[in-house]
Structures are given as structure tokens and as C-alpha cells.
N, C-alpha and C. Protein backbone atom coordinates (compact mmCIF):
# COMPACT_ATOMS: atom_id res chain seq x y z
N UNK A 1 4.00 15.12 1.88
CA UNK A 1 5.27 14.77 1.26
C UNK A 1 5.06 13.78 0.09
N UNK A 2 4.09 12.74 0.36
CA UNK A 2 3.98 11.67 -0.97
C UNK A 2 2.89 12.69 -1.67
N UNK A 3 2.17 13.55 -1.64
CA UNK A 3 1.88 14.52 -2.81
C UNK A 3 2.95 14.98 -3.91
N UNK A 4 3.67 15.56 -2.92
CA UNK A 4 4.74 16.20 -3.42
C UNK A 4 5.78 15.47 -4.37
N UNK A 5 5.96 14.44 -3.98
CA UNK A 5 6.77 13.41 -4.80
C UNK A 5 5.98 12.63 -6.00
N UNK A 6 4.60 12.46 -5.90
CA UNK A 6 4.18 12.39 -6.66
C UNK A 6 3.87 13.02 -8.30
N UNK A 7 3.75 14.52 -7.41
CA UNK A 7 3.83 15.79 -8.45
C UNK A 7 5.51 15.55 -9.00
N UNK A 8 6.33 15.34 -8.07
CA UNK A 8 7.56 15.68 -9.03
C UNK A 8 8.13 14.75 -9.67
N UNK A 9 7.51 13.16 -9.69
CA UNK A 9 7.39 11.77 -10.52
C UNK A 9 6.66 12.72 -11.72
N UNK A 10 5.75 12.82 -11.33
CA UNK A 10 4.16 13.00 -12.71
C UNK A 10 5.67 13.96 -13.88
N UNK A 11 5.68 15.07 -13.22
CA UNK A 11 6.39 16.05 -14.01
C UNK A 11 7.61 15.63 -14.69
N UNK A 12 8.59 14.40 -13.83
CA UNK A 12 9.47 14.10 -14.65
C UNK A 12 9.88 12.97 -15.57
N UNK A 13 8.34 13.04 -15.22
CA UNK A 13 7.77 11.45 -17.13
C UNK A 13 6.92 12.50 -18.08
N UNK A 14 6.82 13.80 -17.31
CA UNK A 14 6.20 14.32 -18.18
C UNK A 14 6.83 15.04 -19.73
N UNK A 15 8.14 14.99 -18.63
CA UNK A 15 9.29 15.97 -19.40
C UNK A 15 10.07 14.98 -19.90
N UNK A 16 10.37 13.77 -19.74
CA UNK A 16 10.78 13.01 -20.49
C UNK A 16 10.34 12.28 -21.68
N UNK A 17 9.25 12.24 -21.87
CA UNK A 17 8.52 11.92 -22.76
C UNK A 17 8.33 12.94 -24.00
N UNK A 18 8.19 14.46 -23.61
CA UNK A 18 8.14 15.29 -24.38
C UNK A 18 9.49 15.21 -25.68
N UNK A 19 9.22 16.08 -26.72
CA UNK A 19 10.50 15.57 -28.06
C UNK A 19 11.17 16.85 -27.70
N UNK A 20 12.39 16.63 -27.72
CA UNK A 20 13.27 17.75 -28.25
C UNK A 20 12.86 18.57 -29.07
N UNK A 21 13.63 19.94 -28.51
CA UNK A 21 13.30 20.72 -29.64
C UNK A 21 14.05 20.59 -30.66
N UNK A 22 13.67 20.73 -31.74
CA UNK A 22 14.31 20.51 -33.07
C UNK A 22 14.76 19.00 -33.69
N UNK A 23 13.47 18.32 -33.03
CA UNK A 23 14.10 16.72 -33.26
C UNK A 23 12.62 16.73 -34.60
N UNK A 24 13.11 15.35 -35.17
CA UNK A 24 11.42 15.14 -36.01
C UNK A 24 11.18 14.08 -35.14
N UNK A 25 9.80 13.63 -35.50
CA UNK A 25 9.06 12.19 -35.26
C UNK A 25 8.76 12.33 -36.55
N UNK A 26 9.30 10.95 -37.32
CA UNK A 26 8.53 10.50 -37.99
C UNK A 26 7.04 10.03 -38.07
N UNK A 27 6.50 10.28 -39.63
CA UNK A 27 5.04 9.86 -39.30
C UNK A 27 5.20 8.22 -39.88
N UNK A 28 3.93 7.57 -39.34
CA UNK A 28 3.45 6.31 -39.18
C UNK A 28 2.55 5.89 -40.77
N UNK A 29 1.74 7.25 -40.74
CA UNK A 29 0.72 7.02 -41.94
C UNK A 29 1.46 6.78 -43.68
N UNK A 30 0.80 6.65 -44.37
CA UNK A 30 0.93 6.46 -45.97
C UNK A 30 0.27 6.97 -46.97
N UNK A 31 0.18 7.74 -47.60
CA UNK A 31 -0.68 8.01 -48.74
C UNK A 31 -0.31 8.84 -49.68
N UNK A 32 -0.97 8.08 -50.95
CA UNK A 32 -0.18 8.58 -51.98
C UNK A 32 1.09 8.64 -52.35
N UNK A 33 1.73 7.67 -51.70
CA UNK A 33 3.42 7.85 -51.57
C UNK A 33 4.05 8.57 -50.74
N UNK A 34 3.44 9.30 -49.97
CA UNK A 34 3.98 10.77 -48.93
C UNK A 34 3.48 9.50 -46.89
N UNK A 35 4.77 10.19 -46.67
CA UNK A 35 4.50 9.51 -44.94
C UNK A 35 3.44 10.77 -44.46
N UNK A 36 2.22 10.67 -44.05
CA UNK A 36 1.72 11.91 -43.54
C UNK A 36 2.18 12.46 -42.29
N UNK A 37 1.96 11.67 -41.16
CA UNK A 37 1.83 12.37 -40.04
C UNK A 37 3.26 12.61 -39.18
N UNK A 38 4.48 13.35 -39.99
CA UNK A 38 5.82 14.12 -39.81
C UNK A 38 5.45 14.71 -38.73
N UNK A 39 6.51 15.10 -37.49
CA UNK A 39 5.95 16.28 -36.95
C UNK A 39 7.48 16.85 -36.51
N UNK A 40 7.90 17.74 -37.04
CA UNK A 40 9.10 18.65 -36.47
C UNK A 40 8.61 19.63 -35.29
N UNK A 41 9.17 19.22 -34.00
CA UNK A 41 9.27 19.71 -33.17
C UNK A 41 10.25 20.90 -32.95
N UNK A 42 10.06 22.30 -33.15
CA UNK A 42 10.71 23.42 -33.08
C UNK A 42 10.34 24.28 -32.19
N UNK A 43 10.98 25.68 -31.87
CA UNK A 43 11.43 26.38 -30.76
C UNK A 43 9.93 27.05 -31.27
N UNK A 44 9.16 27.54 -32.53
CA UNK A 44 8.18 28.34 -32.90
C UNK A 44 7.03 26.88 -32.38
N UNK A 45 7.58 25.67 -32.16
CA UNK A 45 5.84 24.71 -32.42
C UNK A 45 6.40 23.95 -32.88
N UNK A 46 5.18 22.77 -32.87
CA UNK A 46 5.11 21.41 -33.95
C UNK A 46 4.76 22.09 -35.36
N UNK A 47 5.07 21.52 -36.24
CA UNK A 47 5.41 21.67 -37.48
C UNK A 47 5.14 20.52 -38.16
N UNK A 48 3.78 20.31 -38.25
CA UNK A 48 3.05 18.59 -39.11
C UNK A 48 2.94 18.86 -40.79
N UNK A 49 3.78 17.86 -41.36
CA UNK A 49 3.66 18.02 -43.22
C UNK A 49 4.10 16.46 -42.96
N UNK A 50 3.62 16.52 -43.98
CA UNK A 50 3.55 15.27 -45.08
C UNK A 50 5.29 14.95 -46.16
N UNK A 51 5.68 13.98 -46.28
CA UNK A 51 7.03 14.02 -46.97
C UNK A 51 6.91 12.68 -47.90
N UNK A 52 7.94 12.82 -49.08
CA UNK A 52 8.34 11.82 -50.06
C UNK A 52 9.71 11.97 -49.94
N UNK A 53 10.35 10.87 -49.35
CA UNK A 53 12.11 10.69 -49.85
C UNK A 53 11.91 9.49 -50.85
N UNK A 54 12.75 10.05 -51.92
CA UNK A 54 13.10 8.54 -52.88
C UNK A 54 13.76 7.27 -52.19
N UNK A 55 13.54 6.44 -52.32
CA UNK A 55 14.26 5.41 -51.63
C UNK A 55 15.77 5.22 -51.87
N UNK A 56 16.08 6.16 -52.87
CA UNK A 56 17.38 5.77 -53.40
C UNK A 56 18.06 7.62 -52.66
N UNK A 57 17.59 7.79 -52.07
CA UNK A 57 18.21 8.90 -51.02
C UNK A 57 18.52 8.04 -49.79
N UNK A 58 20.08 7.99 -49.85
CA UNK A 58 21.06 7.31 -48.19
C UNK A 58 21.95 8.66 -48.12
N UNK A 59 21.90 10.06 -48.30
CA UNK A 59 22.80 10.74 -47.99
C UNK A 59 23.99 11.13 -48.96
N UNK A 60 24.56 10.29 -49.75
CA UNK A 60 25.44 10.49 -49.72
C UNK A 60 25.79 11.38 -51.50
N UNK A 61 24.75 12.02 -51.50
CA UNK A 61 24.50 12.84 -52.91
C UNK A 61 23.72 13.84 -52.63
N UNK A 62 23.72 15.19 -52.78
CA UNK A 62 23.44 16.41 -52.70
C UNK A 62 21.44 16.24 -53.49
N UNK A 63 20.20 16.15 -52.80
CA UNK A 63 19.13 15.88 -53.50
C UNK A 63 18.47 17.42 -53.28
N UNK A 64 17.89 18.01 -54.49
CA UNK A 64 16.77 19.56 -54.41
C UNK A 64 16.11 18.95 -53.22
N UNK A 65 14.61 20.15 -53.14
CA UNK A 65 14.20 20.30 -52.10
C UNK A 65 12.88 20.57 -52.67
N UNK A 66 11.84 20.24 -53.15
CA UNK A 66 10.63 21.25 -53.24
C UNK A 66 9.92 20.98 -52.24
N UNK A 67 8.85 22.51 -51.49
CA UNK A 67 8.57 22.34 -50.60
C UNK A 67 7.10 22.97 -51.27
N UNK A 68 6.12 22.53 -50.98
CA UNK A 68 4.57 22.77 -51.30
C UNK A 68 3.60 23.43 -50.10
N UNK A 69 3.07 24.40 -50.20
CA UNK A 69 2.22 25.01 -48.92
C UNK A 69 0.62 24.61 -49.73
N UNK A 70 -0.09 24.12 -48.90
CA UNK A 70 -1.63 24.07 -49.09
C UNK A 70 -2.69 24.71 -49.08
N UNK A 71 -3.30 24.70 -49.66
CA UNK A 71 -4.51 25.84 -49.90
C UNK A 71 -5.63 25.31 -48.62
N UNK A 72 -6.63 25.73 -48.55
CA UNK A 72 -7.68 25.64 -47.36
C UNK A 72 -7.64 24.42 -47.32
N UNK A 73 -7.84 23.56 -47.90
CA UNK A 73 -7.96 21.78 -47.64
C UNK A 73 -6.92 21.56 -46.73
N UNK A 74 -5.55 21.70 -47.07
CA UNK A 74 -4.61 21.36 -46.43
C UNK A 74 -3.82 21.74 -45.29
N UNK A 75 -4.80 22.82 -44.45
CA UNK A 75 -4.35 23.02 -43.12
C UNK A 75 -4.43 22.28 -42.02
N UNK A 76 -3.29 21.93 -40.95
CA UNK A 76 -3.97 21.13 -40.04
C UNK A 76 -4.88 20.84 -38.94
N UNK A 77 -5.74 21.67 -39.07
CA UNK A 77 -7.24 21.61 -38.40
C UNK A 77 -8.20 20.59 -39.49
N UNK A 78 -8.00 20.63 -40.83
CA UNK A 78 -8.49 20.11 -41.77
C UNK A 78 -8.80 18.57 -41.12
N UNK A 79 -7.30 17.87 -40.59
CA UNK A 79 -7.20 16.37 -40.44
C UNK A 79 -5.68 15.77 -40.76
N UNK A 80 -5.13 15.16 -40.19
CA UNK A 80 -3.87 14.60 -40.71
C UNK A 80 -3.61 14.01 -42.10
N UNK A 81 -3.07 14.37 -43.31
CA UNK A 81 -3.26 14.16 -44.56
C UNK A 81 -3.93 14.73 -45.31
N UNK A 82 -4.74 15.68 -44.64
CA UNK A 82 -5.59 16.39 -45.67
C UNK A 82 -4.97 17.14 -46.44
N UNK A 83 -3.56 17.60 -46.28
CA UNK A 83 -3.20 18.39 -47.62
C UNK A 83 -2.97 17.23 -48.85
N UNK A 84 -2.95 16.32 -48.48
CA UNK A 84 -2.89 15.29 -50.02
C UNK A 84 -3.83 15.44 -50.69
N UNK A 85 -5.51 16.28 -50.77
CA UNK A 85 -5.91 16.39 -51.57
C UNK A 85 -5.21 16.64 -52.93
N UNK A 86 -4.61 17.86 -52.51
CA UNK A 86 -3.58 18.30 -53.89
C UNK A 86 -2.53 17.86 -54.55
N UNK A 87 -2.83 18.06 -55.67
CA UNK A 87 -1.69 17.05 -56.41
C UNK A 87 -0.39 17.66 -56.73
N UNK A 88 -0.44 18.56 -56.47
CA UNK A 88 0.89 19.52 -56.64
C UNK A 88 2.46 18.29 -55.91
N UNK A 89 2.61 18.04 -54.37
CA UNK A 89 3.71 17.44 -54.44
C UNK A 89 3.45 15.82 -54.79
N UNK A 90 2.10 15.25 -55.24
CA UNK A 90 2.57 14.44 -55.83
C UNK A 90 3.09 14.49 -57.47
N UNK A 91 2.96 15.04 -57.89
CA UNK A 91 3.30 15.60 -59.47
C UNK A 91 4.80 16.24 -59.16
N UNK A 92 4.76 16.76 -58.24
CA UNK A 92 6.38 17.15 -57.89
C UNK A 92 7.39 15.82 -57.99
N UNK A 93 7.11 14.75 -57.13
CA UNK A 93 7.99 13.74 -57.46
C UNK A 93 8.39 13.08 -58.57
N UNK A 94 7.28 13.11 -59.75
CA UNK A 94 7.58 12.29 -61.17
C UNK A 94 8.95 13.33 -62.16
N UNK A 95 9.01 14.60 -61.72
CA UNK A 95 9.82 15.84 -62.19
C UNK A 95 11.66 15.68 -62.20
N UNK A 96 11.19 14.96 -60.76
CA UNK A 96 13.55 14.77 -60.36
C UNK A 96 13.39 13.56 -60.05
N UNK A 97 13.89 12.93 -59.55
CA UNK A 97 14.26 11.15 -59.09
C UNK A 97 15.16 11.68 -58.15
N UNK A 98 15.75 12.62 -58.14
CA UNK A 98 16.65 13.25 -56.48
C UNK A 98 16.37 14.15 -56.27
N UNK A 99 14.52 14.50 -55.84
CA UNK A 99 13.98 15.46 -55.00
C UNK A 99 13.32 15.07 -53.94
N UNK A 100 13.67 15.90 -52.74
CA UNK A 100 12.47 15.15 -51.81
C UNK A 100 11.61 16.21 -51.94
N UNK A 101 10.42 15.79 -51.41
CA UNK A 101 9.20 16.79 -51.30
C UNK A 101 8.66 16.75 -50.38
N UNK A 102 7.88 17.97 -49.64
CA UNK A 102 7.78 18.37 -48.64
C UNK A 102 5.98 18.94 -48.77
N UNK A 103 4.94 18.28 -47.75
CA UNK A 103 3.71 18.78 -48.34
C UNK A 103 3.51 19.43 -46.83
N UNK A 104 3.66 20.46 -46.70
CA UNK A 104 3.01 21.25 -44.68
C UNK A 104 1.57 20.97 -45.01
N UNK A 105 1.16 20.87 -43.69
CA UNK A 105 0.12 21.32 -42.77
C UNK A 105 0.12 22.37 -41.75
N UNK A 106 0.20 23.33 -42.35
CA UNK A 106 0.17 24.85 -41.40
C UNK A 106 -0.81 25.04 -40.64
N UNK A 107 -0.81 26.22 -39.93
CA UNK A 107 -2.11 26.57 -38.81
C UNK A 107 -2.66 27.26 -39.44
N UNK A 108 -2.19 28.47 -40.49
CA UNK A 108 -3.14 29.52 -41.18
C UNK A 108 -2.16 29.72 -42.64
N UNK A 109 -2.65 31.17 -43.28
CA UNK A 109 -1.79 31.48 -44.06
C UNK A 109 -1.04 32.82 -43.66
N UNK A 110 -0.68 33.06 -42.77
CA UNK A 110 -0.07 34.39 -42.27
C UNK A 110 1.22 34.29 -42.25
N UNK A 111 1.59 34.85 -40.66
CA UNK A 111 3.01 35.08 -40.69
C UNK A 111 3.34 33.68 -40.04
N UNK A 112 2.81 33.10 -38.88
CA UNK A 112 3.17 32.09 -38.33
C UNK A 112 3.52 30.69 -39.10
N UNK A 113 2.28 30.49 -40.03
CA UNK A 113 3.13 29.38 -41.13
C UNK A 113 3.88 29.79 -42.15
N UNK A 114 4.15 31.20 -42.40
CA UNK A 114 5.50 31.25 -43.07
C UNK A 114 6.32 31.11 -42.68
N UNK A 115 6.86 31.06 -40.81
CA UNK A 115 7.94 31.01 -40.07
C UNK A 115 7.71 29.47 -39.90
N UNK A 116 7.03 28.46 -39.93
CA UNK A 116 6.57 27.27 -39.80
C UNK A 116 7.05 26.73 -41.29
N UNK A 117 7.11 27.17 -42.16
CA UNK A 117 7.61 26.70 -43.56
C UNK A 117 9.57 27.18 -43.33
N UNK A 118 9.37 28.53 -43.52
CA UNK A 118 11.03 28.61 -42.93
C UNK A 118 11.98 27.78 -42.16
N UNK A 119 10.88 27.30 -40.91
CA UNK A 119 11.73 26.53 -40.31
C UNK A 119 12.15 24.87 -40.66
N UNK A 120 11.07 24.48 -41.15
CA UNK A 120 11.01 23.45 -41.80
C UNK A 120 12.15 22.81 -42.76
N UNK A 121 12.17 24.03 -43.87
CA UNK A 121 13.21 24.14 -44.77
C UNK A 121 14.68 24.36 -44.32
N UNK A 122 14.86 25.07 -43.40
CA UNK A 122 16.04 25.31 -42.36
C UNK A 122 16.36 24.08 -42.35
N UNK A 123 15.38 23.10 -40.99
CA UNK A 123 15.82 21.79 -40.56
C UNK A 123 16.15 21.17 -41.81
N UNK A 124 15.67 20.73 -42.92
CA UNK A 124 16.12 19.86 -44.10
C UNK A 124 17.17 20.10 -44.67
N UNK A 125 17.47 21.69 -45.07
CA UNK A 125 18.94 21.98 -45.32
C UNK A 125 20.03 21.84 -44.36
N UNK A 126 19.86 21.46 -42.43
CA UNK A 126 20.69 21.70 -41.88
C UNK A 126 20.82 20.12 -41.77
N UNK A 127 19.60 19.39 -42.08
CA UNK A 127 19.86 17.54 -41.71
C UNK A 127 19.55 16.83 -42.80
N UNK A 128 19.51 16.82 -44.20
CA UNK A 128 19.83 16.64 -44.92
C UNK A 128 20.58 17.08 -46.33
N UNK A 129 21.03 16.14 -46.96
CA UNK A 129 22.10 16.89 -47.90
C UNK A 129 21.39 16.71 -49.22
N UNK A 130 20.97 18.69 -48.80
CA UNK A 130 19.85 19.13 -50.02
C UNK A 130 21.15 20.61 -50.61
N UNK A 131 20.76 19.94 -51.61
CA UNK A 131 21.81 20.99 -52.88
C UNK A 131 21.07 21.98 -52.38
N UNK A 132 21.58 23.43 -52.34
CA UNK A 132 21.19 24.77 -51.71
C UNK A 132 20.72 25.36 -52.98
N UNK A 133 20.87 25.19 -53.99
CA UNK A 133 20.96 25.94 -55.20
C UNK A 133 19.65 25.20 -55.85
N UNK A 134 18.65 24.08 -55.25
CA UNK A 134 17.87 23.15 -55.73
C UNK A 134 17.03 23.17 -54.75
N UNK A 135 16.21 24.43 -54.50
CA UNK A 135 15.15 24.73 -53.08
C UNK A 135 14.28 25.36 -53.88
N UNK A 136 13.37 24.55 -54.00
CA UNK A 136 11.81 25.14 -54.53
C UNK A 136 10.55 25.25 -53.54
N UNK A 137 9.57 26.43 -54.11
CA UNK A 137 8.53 26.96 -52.66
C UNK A 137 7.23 26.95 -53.85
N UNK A 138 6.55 26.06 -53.22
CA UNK A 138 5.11 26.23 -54.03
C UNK A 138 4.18 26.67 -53.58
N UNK A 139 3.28 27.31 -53.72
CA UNK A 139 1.84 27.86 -53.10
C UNK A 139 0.89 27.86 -54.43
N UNK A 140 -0.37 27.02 -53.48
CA UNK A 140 -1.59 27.60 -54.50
C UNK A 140 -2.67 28.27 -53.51
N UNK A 141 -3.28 28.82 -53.89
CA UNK A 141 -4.68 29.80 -53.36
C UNK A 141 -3.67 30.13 -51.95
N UNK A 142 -4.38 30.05 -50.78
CA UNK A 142 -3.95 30.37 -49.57
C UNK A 142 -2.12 30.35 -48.85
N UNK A 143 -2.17 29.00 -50.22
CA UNK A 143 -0.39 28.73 -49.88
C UNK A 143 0.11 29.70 -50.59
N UNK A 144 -0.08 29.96 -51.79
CA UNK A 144 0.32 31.15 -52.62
C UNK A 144 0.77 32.58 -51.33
N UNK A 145 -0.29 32.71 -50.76
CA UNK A 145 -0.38 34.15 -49.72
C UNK A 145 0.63 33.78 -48.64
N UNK A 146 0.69 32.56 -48.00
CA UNK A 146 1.76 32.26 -47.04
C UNK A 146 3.43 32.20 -47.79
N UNK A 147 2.71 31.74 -48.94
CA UNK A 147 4.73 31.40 -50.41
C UNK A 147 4.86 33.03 -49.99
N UNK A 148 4.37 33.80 -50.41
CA UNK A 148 4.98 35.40 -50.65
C UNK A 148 4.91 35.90 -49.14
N UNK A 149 4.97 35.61 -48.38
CA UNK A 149 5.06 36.38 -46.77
C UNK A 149 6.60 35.11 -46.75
N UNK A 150 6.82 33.95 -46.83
CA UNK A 150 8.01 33.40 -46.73
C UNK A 150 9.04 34.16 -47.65
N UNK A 151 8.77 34.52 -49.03
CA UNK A 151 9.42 35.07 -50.18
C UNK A 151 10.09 36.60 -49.27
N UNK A 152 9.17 37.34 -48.61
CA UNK A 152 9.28 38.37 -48.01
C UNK A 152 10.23 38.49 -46.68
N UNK A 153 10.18 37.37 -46.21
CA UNK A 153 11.06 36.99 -44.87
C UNK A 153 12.26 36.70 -44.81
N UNK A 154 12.46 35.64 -46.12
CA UNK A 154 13.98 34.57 -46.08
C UNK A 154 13.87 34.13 -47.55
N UNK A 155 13.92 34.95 -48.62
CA UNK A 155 14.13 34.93 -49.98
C UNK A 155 15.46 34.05 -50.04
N UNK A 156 16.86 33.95 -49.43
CA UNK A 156 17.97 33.62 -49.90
C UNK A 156 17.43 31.84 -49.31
N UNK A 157 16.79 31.45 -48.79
CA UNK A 157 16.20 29.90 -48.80
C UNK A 157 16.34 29.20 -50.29
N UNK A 158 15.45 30.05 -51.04
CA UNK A 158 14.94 29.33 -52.01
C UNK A 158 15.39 29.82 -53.31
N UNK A 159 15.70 28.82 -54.24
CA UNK A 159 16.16 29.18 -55.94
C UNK A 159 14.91 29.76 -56.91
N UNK A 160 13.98 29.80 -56.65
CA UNK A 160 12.71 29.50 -57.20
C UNK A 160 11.30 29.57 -56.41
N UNK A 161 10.38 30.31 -56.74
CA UNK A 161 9.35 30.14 -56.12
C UNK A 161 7.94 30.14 -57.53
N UNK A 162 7.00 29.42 -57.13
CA UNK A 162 6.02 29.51 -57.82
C UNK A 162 4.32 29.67 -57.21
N UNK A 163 4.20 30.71 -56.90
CA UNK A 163 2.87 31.25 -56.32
C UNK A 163 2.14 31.55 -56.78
N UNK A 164 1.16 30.61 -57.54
CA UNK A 164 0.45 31.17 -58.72
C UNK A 164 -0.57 31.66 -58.29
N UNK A 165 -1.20 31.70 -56.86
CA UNK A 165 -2.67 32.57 -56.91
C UNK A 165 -2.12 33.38 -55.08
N UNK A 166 -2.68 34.39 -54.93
CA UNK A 166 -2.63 34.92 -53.85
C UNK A 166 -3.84 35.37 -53.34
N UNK A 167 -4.45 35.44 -52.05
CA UNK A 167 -5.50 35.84 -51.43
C UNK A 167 -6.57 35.34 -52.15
N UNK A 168 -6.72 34.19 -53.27
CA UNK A 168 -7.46 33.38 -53.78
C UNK A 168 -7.57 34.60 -55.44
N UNK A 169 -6.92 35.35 -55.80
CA UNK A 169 -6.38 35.90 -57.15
C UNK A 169 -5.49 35.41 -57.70
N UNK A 170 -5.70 34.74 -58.96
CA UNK A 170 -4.80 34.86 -59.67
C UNK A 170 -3.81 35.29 -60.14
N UNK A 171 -2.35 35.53 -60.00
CA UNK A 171 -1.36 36.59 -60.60
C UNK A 171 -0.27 36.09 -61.78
């Protein structure tokens, strides 16, 4: 019997502790201006990227959205932050003063981090107040191949996409 109660203590700190689905944890880390270690907890998985809010984002003004996918450096097997090699969303921020930017750490470039980018973008349009008409999707090399499988899935997301290389080709 004190097995048993034990097991069903263990299990219900186990489950309390766990995040909601569809909640974020903020990340702790810093670099380059971006909080790294984000993690959106969703019904598909954790969902770890990197983010920049302007400080002068409190809500109460409609801010774009660009969202950046990473090439091989920036997957998260790589390391937490490793998509900051690329300078893509930091060069994204000097562009608007009311954009946030969004850098993933995906698992691959397939279908799963395109549904891992989808969802991502979902949560920001559904919990923050991001102008709908001001949703940008970046890919280079590998992100490029995951941008066009998202482009292919849930086109009405985004105003704009810029995928300049696919399967490591240029297009």
C-alpha cells in the first residue's frame, strides 16, 4: 500500500510540474538581443526558438511578425542558441521598430518543423497583437526547404515569404 501511494505521490508532482499545453516558458538566456531558450509547449511538442520583442511592445498596438527558420547550424540538436549564428533575425530587427522576431530551433527540415513553425506563428497571432497583414517567413539553405513545406501547408499565415535557397540550391 505505501508503494502504491508512493507511485501515486511520484506521478502527481509529476504531472504538476509538467507545462500546459499551449503555455510558453520563457527563456532565461541572452544573446545578441534575442532571449534564447523560449520553449512553447504544444499539442505537436516543445517548440524551442529564440525571440526579440522591442521593449516598447505593451500590447496595445497591432506589431508585424517576422519569423526566421535556420539552416543546419540552427537546429536544436545543434545547442540552445545555436541558431544565432545567423544574422538574418538579427538584421530583421534594425528594419521595423514594431516587429517582433522570431528565430526557431526545429528538429529537422521536413514536415514536422513546418507544423512546429505553423504552430508557433498560430500561438503569436492568437497571444499577441500581431497585425495579420504584417507576417513574414524566412528560410535560408535548409530553412528555405522547411519555409516552402510551411508555404505549402498554411500559405494564408503569412503576407510574404522569402526562401532564398532550397535543398541547399539557390532559386
Amino acid at each position: 500500500m505505501k508503494r502504491f501511494l508512493f507511485i501515486l505521490l511520484l506521478l502527481c508532482c509529476l504531472c504538476g510540474t509538467a507545462a500546459a499545453e499551449g503555455t510558453l516558458t520563457p527563456g532565461t538566456q541572452t544573446q545578441r538581443g534575442f532571449i534564447n531558450d523560449n520553449v512553447l509547449h504544444s499539442e505537436i511538442g516543445d517548440i524551442h526558438f529564440s525571440s526579440y520583442i522591442p521593449e516598447s511592445y505593451d500590447g496595445s498596438e497591432p506589431y508585424a511578425l517576422f519569423v526566421t527558420l535556420p539552416g543546419w547550424e540552427g537546429l536544436y540538436f545543434q545547442g540552445v542558441g545555436a541558431n544565432m549564428v545567423e544574422d538574418f533575425g538579427v538584421e530583421a530587427i534594425h528594419y521595423n521598430d514594431k516587429m517582433i522576431v522570431l528565430s526557431t530551433q526545429l528538429n529537422d527540415w521536413g514536415q514536422t518543423s513546418a507544423n512546429e513553425a505553423i504552430a508557433l506563428t498560430e500561438y503569436f497571432l492568437e497571444n499577441y497583437n500581431i497585425d495579420a497583414s504584417r507576417v513574414y517567413l524566412h528560410g535560408m539553405s535548409g530553412g528555405g526547404e522547411t519555409g516552402s513545406l510551411v508555404m505549402g501547408t498554411k500559405p494564408e499565415l503569412f503576407t510574404a515569404t522569402s526562401p532564398p535557397a532550397r535543398s541547399g540550391m539557390a532559386i
